[in-house]
Protein backbone atom coordinates (compact mmCIF):
# COMPACT_ATOMS: atom_id res chain seq x y z
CA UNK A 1 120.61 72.15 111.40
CA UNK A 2 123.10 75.28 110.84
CA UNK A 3 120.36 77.50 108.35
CA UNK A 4 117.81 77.55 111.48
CA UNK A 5 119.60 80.71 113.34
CA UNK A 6 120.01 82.36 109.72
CA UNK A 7 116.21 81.70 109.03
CA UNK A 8 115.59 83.12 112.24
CA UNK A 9 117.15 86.45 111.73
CA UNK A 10 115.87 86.47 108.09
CA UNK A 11 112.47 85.97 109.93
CA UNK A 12 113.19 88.74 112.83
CA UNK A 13 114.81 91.17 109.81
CA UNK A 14 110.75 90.69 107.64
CA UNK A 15 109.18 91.62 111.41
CA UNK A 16 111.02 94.00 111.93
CA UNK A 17 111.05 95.87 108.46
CA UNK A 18 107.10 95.07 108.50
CA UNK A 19 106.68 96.39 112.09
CA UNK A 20 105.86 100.34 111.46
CA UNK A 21 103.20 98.81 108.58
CA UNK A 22 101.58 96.85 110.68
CA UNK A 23 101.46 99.49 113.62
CA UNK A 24 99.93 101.65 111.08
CA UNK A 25 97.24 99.40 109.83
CA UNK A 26 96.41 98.66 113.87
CA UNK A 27 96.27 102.44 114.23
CA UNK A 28 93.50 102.97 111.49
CA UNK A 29 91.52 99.69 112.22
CA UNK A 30 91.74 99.34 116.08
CA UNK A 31 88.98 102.74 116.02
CA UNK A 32 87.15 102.15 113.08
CA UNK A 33 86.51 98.72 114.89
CA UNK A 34 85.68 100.17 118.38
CA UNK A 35 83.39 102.80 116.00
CA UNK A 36 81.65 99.91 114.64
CA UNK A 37 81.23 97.71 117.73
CA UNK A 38 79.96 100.38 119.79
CA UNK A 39 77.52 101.71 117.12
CA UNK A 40 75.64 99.82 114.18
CA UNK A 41 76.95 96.21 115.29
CA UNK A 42 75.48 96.96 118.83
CA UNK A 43 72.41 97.21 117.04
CA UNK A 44 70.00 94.26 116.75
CA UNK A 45 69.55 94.66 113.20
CA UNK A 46 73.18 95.04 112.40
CA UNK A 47 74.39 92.48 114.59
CA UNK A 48 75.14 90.23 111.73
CA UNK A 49 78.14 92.66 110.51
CA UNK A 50 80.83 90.97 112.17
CA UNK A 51 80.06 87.64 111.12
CA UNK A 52 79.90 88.65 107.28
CA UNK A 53 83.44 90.45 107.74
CA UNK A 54 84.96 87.63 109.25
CA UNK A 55 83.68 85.19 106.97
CA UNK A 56 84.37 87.35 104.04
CA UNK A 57 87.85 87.65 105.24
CA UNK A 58 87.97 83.57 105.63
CA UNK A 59 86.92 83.15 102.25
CA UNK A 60 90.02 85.68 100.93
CA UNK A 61 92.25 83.81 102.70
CA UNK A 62 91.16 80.58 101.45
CA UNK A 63 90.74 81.31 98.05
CA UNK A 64 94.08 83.71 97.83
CA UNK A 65 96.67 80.44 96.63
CA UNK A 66 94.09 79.69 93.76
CA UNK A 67 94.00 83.67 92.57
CA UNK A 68 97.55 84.16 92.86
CA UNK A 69 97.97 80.65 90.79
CA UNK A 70 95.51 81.98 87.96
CA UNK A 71 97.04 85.94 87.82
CA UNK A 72 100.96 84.37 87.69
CA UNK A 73 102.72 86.16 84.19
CA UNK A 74 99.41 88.36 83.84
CA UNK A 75 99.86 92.04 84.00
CA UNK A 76 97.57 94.02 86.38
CA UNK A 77 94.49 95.38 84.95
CA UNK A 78 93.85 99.32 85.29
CA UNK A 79 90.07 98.37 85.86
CA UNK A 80 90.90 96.60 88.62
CA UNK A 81 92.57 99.40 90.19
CA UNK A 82 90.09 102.25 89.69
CA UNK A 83 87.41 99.52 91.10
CA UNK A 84 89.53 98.91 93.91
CA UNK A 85 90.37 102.82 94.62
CA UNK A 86 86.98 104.34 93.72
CA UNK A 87 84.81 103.92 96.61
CA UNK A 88 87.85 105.17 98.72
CA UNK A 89 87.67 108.40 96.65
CA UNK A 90 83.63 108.79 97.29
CA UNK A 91 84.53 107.74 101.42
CA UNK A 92 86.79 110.48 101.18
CA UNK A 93 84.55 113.13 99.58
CA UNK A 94 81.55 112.08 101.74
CA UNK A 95 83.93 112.77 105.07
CA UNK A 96 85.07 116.20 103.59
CA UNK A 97 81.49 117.26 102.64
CA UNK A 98 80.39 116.14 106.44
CA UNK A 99 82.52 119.07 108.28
């Protein structure tokens, strides 16, 4: 009964060190969504594209225990990462080319 206004503040003190991240990631998404909304999911062949992100994003979240259960004492793979970061690096080159 006493540890439920310390788990509070822990709570409020993760919130609150998390806040600016989270602002951030709303600042990037909240256009890219509007972008995409507005443009090729308005379309009728596109129209699908929110579906497949949200059920893509379902599956992450449902599967995400099971990964983190089967990568626990593994080291991170270098692979991974350049998999992970390389279409980022073309998005990046195709946006600089564009101007």
């Amino acid at each position: 009964m006493f540890n439920i206004p310390y788990k509070l503040h822990a709570e409020k003190q993760v919130i609150a060190e998390w806040l600016p991240v989270l602002l951030g990631l709303l600042a990037l998404y909240l256009p890219t969504f509007y972008s995409l909304a507005n443009g090729i999911w308005a379309q009728e062949e596109q129209a699908h594209g929110p579906i497949i992100l949200f059920l893509s994003l379902w599956l992450i979240y449902r599967k995400w225990p099971e990964m983190m259960k089967r990568s626990e004492g593994q080291s991170t793979s270098v692979l991974g990462w350049i998999i992970l970061l390389l279409p980022f690096y073309f998005m990046l080159l195709v946006d600089l080319n564009r101007y």
